[in-house]
Structure formats: C-alpha cells, structure tokens
Protein backbone atom coordinates (compact mmCIF):
# COMPACT_ATOMS: atom_id res chain seq x y z
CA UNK A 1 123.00 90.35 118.48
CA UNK A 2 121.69 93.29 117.27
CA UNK A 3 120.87 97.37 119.04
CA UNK A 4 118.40 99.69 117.52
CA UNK A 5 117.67 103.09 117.82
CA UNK A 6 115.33 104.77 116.13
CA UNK A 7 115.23 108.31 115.78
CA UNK A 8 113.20 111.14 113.58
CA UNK A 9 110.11 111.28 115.60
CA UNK A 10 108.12 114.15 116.84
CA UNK A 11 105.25 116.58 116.32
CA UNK A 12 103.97 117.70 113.08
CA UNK A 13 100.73 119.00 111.55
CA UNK A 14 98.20 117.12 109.38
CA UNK A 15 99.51 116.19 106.06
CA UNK A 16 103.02 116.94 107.17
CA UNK A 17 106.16 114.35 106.45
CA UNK A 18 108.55 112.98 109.04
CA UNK A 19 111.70 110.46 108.26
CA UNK A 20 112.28 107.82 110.99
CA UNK A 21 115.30 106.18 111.39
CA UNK A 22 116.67 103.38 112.91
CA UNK A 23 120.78 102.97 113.21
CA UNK A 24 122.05 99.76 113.97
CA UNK A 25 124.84 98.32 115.77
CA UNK A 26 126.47 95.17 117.19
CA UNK A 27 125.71 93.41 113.60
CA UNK A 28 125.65 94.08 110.25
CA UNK A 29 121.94 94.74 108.81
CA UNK A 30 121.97 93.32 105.89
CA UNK A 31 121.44 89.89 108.00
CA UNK A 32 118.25 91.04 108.84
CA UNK A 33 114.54 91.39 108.13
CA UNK A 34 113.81 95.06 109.10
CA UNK A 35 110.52 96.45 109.78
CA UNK A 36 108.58 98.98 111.47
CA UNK A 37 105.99 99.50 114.05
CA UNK A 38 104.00 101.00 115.28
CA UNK A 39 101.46 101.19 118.64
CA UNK A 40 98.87 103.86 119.49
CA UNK A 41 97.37 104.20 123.22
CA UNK A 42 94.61 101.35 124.04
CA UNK A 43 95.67 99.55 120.59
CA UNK A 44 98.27 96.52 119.93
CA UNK A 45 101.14 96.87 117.80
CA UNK A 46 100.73 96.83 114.30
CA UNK A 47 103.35 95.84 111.64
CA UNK A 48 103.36 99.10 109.11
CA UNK A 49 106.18 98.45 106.72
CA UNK A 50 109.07 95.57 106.49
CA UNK A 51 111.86 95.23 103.85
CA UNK A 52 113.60 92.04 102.84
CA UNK A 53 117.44 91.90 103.95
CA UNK A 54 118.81 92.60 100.35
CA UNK A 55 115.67 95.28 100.39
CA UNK A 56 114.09 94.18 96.76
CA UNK A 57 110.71 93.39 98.57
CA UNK A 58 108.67 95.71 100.93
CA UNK A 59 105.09 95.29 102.02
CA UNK A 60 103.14 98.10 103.76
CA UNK A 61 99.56 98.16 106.09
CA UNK A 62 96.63 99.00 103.86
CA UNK A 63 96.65 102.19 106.22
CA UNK A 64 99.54 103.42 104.62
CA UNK A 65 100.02 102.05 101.50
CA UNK A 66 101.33 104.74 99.19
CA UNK A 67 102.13 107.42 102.03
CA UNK A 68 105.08 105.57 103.37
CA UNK A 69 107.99 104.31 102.44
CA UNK A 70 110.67 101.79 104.15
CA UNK A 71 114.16 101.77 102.71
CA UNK A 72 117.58 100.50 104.17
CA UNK A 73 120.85 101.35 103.12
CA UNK A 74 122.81 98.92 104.49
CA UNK A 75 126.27 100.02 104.28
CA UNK A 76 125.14 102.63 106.60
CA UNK A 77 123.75 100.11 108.66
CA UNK A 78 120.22 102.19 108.70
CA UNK A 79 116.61 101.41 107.87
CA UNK A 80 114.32 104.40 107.01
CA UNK A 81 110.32 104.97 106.97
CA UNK A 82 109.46 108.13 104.91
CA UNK A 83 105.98 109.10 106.24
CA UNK A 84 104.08 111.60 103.78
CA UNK A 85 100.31 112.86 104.04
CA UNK A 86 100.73 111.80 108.14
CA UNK A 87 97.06 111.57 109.22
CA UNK A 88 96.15 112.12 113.07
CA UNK A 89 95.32 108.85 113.10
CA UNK A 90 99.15 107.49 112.51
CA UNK A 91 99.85 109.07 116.11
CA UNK A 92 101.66 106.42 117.83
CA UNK A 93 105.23 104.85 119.31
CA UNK A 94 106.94 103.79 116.19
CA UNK A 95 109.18 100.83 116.95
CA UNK A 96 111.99 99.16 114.67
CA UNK A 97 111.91 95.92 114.49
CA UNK A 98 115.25 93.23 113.02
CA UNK A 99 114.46 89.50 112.25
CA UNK A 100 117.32 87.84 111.96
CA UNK A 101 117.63 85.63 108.48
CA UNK A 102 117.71 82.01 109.18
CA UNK A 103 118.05 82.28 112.94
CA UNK A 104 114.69 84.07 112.99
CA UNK A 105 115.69 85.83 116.75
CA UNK A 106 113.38 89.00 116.66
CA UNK A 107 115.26 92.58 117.99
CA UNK A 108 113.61 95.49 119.02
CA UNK A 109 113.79 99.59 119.39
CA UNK A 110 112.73 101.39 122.26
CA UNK A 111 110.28 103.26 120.33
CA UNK A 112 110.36 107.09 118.93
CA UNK A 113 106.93 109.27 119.28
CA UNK A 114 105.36 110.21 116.42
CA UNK A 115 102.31 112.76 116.79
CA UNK A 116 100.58 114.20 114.07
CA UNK A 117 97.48 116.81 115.76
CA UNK A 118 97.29 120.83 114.26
C-alpha cells in the first residue's frame, strides 16, 4: 500500500508556472502508474497527465498538452507536474493518483489547490 501527498499548490496569476508534487511512502514508486488530477467546482475529475512506472511514456489532456509536464524520479520516490502558461480555467483540486502495476489497486492524494485568477 501506498500514501500520497501532494504538495506545490496555490495562487498565481495568469500565465504564471507552479510545480506540484506528490511524495510517496509505504512503497516504492516505481511499482506504479502515476498520474494526476484534477477537479474544478460543479465538474468531475479529469485525468490531466499520467507517466508509465519506468516513466518512458506520458500522455497529457488536450487542455494541456504542451503547458504541462509530468515527470517522476523515482529514487526520490516523487512524481512532478510542471504547469506553465496556467490559464484561469486550470483552477481546480489537483489530485495524485498511483495504479499499482499488475495488481491494478488505484491510490489516491488528498488533493492540493491550485488557483490561477489576477
């Protein structure tokens, strides 16, 4: 089993960048299918970036293809979500999310706030 907490979140202006992170413990990552999250008010959860366990493959939501980017460095047992040109409209709880490889037993964050507003 699997804890994550993400951090990195906050307030920042239009076109701003913010890092997210999400630190892992009670496994190693690298057994894992990480992705991220993400849910604004009134709207379901939407998958915005997820990275293969060895990371050589990452996909990305048409809404932010080419502003963000999902890494993991999984010595450091940490996935990360580089968010550049942040838009108002990628205000929302950002949520990591671990599927485990093989056992496919889904693990989630409690969520970190992202706001983007001037």
């Amino acid at each position: 089993q699997v804890q994550l907490v993400e951090s990195g979140g906050g307030l920042v202006q239009p076109g701003g960048s913010l890092r997210l992170s999400c630190a892992a413990s009670g496994s190693r990552l690298s057994i894992y299918v990480m992705g991220w999250y993400r849910q604004a008010p009134g709207k379901q959860r939407e998958l915005v970036a997820s990275i293969t366990s060895g990371g050589r493959r990452t996909t990305y939501a048409d809404s932010v293809q080419g502003r963000f980017t999902i890494s993991r460095d999984n010595a450091k047992n940490t996935v990360y979500l580089q968010m550049n040109s942040l838009k108002p409209e990628d205000t929302a709880v950002y949520y990591c999310n671990a599927v485990g490889v093989g056992t496919m037993r889904e693990y989630w964050g409690q969520g970190t706030q992202v706001t983007v507003s001037s």
